[in-house]
C-alpha atoms as a PDB file:
ATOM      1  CA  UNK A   1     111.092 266.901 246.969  1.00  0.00           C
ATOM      2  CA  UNK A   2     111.048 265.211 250.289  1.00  0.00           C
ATOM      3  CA  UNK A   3     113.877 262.109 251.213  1.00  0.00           C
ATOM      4  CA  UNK A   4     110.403 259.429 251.071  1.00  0.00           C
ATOM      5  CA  UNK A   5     109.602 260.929 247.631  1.00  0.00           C
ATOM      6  CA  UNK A   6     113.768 260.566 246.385  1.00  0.00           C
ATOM      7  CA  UNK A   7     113.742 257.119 247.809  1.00  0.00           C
ATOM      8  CA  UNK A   8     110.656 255.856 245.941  1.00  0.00           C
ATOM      9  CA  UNK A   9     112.510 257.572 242.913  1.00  0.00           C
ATOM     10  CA  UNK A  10     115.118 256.312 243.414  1.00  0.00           C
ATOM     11  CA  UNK A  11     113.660 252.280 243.872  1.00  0.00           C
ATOM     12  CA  UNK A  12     111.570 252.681 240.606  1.00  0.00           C
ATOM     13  CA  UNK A  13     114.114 253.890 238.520  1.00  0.00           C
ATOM     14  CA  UNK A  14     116.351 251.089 239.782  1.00  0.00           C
ATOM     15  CA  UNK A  15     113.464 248.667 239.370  1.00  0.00           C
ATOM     16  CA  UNK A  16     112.829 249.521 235.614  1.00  0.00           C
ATOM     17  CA  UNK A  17     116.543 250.116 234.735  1.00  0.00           C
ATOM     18  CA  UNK A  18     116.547 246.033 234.642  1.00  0.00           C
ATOM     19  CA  UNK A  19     115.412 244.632 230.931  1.00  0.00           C
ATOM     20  CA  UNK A  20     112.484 241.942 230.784  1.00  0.00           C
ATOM     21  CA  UNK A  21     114.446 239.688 229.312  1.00  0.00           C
ATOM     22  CA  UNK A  22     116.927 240.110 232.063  1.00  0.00           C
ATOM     23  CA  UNK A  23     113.890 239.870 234.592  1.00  0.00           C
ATOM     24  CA  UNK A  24     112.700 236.652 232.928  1.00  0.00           C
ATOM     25  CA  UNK A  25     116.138 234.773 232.853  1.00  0.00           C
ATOM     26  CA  UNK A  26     116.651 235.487 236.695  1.00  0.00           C
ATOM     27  CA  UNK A  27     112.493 234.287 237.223  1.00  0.00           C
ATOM     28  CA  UNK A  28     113.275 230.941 235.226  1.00  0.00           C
ATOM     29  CA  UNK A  29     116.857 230.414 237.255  1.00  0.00           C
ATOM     30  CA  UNK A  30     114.812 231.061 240.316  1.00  0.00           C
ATOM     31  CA  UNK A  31     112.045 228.164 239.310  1.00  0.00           C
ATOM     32  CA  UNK A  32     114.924 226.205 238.313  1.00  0.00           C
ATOM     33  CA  UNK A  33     116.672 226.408 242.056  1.00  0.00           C
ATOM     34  CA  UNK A  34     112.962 226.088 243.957  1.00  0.00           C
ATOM     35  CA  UNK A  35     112.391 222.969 241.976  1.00  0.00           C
ATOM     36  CA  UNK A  36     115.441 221.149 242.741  1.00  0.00           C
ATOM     37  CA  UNK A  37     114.722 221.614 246.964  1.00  0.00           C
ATOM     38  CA  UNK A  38     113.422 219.023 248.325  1.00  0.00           C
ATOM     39  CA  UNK A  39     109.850 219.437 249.531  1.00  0.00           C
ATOM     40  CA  UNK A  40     108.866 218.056 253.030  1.00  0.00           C
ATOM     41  CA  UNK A  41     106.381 215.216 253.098  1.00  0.00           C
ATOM     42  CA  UNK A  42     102.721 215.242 254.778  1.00  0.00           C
ATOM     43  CA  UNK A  43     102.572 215.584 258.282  1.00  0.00           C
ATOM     44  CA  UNK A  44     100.919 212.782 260.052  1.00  0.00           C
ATOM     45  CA  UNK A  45      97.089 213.485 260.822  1.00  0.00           C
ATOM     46  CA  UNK A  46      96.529 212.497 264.122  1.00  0.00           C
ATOM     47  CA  UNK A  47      92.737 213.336 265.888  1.00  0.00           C
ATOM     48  CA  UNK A  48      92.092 213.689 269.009  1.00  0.00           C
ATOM     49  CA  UNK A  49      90.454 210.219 269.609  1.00  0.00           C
ATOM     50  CA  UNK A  50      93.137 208.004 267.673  1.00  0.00           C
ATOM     51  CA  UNK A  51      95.500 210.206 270.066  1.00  0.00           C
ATOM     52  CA  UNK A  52      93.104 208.922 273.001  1.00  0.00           C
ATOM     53  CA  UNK A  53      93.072 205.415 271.894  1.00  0.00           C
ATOM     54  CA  UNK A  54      96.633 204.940 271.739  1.00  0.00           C
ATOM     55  CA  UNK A  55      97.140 206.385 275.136  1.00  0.00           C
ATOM     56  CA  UNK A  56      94.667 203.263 276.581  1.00  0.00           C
ATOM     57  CA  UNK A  57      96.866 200.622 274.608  1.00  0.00           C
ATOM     58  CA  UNK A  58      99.633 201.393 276.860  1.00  0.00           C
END
């Protein structure tokens, strides 16, 4: 068996070792911790011409 090969083994077999209910509490404390971040707000839309129009106020 090459190294790549005992790797992959070796990632799978770690992968599946963990129990779906294990897998679903650590997906629901994940949402949990995402939801609580703040999100950013909207970026202001600015075009071209409002950009253009504001430069002749000044």
């Amino acid at each position: 068996m090459s190294d790549e090969s005992a790797k992959f083994d070796a990632g799978v077999r770690k992968i599946l070792s963990v129990s779906h209910d294990e897998l679903v509490r650590r997906e629901e404390e994940w949402k949990r911790k995402r939801a609580t971040k703040t999100k950013p707000g909207p970026k202001p839309k600015t075009s071209p011409a409002e950009a253009s129009k504001d430069h002749e106020r000044i």
